[in-house]
Protein backbone atom coordinates (compact mmCIF):
# COMPACT_ATOMS: atom_id res chain seq x y z
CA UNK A 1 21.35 -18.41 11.18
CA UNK A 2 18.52 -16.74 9.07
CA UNK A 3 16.08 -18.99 8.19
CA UNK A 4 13.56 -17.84 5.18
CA UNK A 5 9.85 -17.82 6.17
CA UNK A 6 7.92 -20.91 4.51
CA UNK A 7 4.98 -18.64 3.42
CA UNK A 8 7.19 -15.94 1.69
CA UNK A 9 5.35 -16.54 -1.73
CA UNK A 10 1.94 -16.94 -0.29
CA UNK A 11 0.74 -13.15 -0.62
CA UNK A 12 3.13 -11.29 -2.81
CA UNK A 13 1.62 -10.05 -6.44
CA UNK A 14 4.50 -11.03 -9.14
CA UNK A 15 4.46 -9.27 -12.77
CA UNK A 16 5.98 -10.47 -15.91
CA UNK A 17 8.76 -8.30 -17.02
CA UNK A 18 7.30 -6.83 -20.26
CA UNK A 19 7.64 -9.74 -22.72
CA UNK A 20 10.38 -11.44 -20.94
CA UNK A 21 10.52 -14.89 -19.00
CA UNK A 22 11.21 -12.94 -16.36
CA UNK A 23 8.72 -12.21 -12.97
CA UNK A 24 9.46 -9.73 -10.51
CA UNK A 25 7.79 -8.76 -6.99
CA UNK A 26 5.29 -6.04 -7.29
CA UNK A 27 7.27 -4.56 -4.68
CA UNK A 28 10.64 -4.58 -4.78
CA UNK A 29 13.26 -2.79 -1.82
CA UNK A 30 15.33 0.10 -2.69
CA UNK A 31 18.58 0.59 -1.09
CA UNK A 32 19.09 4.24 -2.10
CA UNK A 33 19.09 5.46 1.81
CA UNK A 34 19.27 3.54 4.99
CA UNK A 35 22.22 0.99 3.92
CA UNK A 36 25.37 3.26 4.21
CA UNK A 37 27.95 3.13 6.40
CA UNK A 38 26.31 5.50 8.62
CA UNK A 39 23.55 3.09 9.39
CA UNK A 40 23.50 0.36 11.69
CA UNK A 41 24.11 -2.96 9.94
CA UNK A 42 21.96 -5.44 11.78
CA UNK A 43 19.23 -2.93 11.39
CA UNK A 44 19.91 -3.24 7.47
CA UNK A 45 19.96 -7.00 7.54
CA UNK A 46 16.64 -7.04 9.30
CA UNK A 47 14.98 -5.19 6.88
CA UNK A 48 16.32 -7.44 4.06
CA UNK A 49 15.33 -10.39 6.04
CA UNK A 50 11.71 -9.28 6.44
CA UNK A 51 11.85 -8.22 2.93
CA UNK A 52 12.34 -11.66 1.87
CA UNK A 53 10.09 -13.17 4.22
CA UNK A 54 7.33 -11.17 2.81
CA UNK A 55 7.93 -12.45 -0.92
CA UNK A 56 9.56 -9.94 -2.04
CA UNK A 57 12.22 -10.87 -4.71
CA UNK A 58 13.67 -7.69 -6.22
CA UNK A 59 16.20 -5.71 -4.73
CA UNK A 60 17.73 -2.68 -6.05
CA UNK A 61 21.08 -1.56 -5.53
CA UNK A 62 23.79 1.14 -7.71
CA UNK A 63 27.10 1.81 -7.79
CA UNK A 64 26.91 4.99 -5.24
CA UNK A 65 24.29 4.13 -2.67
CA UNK A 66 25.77 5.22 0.48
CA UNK A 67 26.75 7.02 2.15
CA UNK A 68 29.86 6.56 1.43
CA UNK A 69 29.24 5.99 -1.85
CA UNK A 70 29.64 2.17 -2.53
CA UNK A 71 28.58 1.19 1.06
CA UNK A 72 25.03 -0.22 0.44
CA UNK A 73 26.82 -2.92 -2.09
CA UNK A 74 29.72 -3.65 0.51
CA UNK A 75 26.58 -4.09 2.93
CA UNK A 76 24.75 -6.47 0.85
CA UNK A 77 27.61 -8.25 -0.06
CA UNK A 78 28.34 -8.89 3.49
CA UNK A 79 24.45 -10.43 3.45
CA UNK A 80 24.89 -12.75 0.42
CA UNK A 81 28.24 -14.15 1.83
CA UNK A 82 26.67 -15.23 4.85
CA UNK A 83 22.55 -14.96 5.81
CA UNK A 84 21.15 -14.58 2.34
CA UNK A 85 23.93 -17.00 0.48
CA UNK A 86 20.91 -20.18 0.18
CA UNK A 87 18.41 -17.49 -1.36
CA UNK A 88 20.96 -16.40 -4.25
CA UNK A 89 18.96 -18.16 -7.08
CA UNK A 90 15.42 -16.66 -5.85
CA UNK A 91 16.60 -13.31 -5.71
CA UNK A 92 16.59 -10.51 -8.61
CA UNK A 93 19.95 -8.50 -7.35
CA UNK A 94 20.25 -5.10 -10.21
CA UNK A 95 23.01 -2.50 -9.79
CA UNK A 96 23.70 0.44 -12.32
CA UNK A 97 26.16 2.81 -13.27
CA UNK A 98 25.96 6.40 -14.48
CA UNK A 99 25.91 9.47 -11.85
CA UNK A 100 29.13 9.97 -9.55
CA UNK A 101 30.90 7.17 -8.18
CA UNK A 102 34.98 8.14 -8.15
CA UNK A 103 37.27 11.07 -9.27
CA UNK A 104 37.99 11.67 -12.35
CA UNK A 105 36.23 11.48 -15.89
CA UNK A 106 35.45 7.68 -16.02
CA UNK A 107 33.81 7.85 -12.74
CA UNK A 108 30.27 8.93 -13.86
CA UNK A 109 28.24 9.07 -17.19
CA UNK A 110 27.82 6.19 -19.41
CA UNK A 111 30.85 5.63 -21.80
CA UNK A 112 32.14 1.89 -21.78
CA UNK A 113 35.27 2.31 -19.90
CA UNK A 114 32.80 3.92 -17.30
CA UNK A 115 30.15 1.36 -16.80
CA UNK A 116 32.42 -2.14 -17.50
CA UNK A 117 34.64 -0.94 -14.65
CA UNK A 118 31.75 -0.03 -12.41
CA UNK A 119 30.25 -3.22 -13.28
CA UNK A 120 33.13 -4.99 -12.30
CA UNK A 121 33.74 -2.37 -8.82
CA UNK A 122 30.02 -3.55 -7.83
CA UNK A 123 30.34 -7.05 -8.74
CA UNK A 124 33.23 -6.78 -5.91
CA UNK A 125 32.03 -4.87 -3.50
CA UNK A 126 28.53 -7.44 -3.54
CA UNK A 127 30.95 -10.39 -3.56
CA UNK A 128 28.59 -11.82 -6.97
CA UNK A 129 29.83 -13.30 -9.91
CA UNK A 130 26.82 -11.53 -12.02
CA UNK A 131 23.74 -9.09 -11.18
CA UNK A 132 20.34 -10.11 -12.60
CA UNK A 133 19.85 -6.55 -14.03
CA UNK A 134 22.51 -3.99 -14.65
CA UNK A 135 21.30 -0.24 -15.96
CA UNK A 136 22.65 2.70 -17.05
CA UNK A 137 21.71 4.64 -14.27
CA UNK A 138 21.43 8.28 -16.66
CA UNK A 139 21.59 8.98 -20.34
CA UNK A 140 24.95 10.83 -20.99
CA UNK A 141 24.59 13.80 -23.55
CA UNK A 142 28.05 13.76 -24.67
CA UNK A 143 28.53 9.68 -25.25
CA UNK A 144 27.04 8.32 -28.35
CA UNK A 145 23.72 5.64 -27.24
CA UNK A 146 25.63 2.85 -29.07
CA UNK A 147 28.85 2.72 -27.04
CA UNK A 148 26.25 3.00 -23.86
CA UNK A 149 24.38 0.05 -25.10
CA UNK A 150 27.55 -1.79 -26.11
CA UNK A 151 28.73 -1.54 -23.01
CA UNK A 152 25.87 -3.04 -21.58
CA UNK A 153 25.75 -5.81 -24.46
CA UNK A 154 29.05 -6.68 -23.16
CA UNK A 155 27.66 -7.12 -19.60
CA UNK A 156 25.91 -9.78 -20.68
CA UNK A 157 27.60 -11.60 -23.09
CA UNK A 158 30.75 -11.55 -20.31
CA UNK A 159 28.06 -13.30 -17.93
CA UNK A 160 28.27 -10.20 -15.72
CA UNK A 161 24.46 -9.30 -15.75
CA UNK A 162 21.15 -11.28 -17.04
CA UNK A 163 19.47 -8.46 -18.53
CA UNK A 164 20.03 -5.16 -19.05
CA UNK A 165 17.84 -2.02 -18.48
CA UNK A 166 18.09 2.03 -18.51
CA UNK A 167 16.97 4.56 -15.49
CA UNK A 168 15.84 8.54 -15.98
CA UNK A 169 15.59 8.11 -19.98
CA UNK A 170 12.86 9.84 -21.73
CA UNK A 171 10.81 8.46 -24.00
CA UNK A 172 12.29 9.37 -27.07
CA UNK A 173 15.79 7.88 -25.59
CA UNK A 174 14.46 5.13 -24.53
CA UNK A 175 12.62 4.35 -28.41
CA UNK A 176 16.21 4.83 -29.40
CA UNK A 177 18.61 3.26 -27.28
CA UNK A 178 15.84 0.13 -27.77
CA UNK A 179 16.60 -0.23 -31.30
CA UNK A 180 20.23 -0.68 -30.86
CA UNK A 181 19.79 -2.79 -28.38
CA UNK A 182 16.87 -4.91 -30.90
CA UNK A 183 19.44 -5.07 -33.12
CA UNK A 184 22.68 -6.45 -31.04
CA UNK A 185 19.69 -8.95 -29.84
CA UNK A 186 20.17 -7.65 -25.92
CA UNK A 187 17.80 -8.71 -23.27
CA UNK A 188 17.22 -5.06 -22.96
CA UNK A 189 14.04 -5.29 -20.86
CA UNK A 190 13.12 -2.42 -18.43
CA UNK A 191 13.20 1.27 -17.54
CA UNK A 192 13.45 2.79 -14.39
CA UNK A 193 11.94 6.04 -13.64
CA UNK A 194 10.77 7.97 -11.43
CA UNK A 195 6.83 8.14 -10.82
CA UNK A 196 4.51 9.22 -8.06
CA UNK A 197 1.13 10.58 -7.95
CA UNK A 198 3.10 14.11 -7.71
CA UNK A 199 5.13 13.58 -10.12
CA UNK A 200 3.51 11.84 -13.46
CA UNK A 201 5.72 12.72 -16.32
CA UNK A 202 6.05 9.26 -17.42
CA UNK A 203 2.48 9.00 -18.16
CA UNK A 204 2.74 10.59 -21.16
CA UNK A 205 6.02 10.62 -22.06
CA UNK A 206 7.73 7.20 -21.60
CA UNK A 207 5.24 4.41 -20.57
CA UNK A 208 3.19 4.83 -24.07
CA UNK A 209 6.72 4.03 -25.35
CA UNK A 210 7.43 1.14 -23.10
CA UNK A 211 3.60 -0.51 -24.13
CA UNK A 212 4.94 -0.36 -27.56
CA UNK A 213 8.02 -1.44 -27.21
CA UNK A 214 6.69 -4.43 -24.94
CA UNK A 215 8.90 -3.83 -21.81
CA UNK A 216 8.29 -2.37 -18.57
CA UNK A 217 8.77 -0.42 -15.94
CA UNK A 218 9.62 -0.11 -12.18
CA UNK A 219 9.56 3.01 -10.53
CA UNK A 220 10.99 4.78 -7.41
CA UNK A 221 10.12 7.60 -5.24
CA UNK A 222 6.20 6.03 -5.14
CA UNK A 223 5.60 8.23 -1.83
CA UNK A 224 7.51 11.51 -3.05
CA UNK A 225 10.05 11.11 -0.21
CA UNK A 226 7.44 10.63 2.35
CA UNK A 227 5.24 13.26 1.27
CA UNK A 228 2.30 10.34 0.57
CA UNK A 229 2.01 9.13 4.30
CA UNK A 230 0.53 10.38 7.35
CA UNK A 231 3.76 11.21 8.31
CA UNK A 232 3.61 15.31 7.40
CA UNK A 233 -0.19 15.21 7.75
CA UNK A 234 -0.32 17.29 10.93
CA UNK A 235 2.78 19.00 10.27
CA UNK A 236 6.77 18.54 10.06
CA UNK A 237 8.17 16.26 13.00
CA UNK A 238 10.97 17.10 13.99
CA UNK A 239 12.62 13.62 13.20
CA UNK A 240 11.39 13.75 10.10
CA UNK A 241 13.61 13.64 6.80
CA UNK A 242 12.41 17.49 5.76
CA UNK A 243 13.46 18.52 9.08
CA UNK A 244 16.85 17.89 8.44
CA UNK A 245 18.74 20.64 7.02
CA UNK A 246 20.60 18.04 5.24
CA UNK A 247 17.98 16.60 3.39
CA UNK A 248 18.65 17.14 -0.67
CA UNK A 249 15.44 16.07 -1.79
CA UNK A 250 12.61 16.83 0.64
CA UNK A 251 12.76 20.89 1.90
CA UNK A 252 9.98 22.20 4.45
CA UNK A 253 7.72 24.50 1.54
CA UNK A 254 7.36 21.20 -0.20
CA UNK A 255 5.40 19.88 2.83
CA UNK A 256 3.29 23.10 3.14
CA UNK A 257 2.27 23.09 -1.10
CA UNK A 258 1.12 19.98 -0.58
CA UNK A 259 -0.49 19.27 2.65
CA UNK A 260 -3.63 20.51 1.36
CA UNK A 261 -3.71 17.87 -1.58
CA UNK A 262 -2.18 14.82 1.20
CA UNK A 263 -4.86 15.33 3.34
CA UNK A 264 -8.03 15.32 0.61
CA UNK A 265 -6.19 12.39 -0.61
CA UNK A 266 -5.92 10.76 2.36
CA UNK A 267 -9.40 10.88 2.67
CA UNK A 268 -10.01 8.99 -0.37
CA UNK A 269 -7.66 6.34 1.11
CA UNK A 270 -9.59 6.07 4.36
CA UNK A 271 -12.83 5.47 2.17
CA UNK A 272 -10.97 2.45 0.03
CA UNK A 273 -9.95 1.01 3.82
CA UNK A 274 -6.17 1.69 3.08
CA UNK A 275 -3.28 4.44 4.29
CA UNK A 276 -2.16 6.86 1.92
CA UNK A 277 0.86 4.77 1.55
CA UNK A 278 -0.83 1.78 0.11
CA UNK A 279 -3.03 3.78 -2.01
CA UNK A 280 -0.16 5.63 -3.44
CA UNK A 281 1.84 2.23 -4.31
CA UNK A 282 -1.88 0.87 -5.37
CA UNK A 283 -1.89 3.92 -7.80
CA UNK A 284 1.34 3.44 -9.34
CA UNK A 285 0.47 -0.36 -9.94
CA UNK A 286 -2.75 0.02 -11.70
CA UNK A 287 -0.63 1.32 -14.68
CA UNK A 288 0.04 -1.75 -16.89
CA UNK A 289 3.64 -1.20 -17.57
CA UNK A 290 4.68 -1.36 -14.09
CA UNK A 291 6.14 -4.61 -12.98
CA UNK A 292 7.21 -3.03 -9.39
CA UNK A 293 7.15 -0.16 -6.89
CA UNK A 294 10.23 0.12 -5.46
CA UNK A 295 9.99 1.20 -1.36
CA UNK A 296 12.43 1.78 0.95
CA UNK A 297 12.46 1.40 4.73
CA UNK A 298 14.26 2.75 7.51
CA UNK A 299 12.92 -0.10 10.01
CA UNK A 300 11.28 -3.07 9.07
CA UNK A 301 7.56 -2.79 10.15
CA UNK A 302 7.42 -0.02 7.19
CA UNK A 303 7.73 -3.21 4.87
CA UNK A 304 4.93 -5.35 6.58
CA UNK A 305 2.60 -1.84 6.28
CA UNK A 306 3.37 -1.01 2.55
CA UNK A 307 3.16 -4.55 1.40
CA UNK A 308 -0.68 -4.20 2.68
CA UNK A 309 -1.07 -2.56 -0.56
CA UNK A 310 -1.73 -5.67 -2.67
CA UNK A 311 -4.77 -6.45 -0.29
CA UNK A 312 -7.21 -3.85 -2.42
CA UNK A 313 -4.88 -3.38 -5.84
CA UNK A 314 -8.24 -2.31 -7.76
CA UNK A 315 -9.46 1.47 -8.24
CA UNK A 316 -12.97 2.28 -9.18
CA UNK A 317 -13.97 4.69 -11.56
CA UNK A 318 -15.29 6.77 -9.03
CA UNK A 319 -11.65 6.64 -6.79
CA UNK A 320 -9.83 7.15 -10.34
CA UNK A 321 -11.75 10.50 -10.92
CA UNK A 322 -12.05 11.87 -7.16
CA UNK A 323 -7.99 11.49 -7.39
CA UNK A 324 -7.38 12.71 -10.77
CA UNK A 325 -9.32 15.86 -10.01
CA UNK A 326 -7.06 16.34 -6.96
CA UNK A 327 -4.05 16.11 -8.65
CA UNK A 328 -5.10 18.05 -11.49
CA UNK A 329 -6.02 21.36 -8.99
CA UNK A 330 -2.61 20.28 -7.26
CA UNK A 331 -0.88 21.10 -10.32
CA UNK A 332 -2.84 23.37 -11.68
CA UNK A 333 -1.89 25.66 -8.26
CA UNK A 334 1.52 24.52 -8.23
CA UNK A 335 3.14 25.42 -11.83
């Protein structure tokens, strides 16, 4: 039987949630790939184990993480029920609702009958009587922000979900949909967007809104898919995920526009006595918004590197400039 490490809390970083009670791990593990049916289970419990037993609190889960879609929450369910059942109350479990899940028009999108009966599908499949955090998972241009947020209201108030938050709004939606939920008195309380150093939209965009608004922020896809490791430094290997002719969201020419950029940043890391890895979760962290970098992990040594991050957090102006200037010529020669 799994017994939690003693020391889990010794080293991890924990940020407030905006202006909530509520702390989260600065790192937090995503179950977006590598907790499907196609992957080995024990291999997924180990990773959640050493999660854990490095202090890290947050886990984040949605309706359709697969494959098949649904899998991942049958997976973790199959945890809570049994290893990670004495843990329950130290653990921040979030699922959402929003892109495809089932057939038909309730199965995606964000109108009420759409996310109350995914709420109640994931609250199932993870064997839970309520998630910590449930979000609407993408805003949905043809359903009206209040029956989205009502929805979500109702989460709550049915004891379904702590808090509630939103994932891929812009700024403007999220300054909206945050009213509504001000005035239905909702523990609305974070956003959850994408952000990497390749891809910084929400700088400008959505976290001057989320400063404002006093909420924050944690972000996925901190190492653009692999692309800010070593692990394309010298090349494509042929295990890698852009080898895979399968692969949605990583395609060979992405590797070759910016293997130029990984390795001139990777010398900057070397200099700050850190991988590119941990500099590129450093990076996202130094932005005040963001409670936690969300990292996922096909084995479970990747979680004992990246959480080597918190060890040198702190960017001087020097390292701020050297990498702005490298991302600003990386964009410059890639629009």
């Amino acid at each position: 039987m799994y017994q939690a490490n003693n020391k889990r809390y010794d080293q991890m970083v924990y940020n407030r949630v905006g202006k909530s009670g509520l702390k989260i791990s600065a790192l937090g593990l995503g179950f977006w790939h590598n907790f499907g049916s196609v992957d080995a289970y024990e291999n997924q419990k180990a990773i959640v184990h050493q999660a854990f037993d490095l202090g890290m609190t947050y886990f984040d889960l949605a309706n359709n993480y697969g494959p098949t879609p649904g899998s991942a929450e049958t997976n973790f369910g199959h945890m809570m029920a049994t290893d990670m059942k004495p843990y329950r109350d130290e653990m921040i479990i979030t699922s959402k609702a929003g892109y495809d899940m089932w057939d038909g028009p309730y199965g995606e999108w964000g109108s009420r009958k759409s996310i109350i009966a995914s709420a109640d599908q994931s609250l199932t499949r993870l064997g839970l009587d309520y998630v910590d955090i449930f979000y609407s998972h993408r805003p949905d241009p043809d359903t009206p922000l209040e029956e989205t947020a009502l929805a979500l209201d109702q989460l709550v108030r049915d004891g379904k979900a702590l808090y509630v938050g939103i994932s891929n709004y812009s700024g403007a939606q999220t300054a909206a949909i945050a009213k509504i939920f001000k005035d239905l008195r909702t523990p609305f309380i974070i956003h959850q967007p994408r952000y990497s150093m390749f891809d910084r939209h929400i700088e400008s965009d959505l976290l001057p809104v989320l400063n404002e608004l006093g909420k924050s922020a944690v972000v996925y896809s901190p190492l653009a898919q692999g692309l800010l490791t070593n692990r394309y430094l010298n090349g494509i290997p042929a295990d890698s995920r852009a080898a895979k002719t399968t692969s949605r969201f990583l395609q060979p020419d992405q590797v070759e526009k910016t293997l130029l950029t990984v390795k001139k940043l990777n010398e900057v890391a070397k200099k700050r006595g850190q991988t590119l890895a941990e500099m590129a979760l450093a990076w996202d962290l130094r932005q005040p918004e963001i409670a936690s970098v969300l990292v996922g992990a096909s084995r479970p040594e990747q979680l004992v590197d990246n959480v080597k991050a918190l060890n040198q957090l702190t960017f001087s102006d020097t390292e701020e400039r050297a990498i702005t200037d490298i991302l600003h010529v990386h964009e410059k020669n890639n629009k």
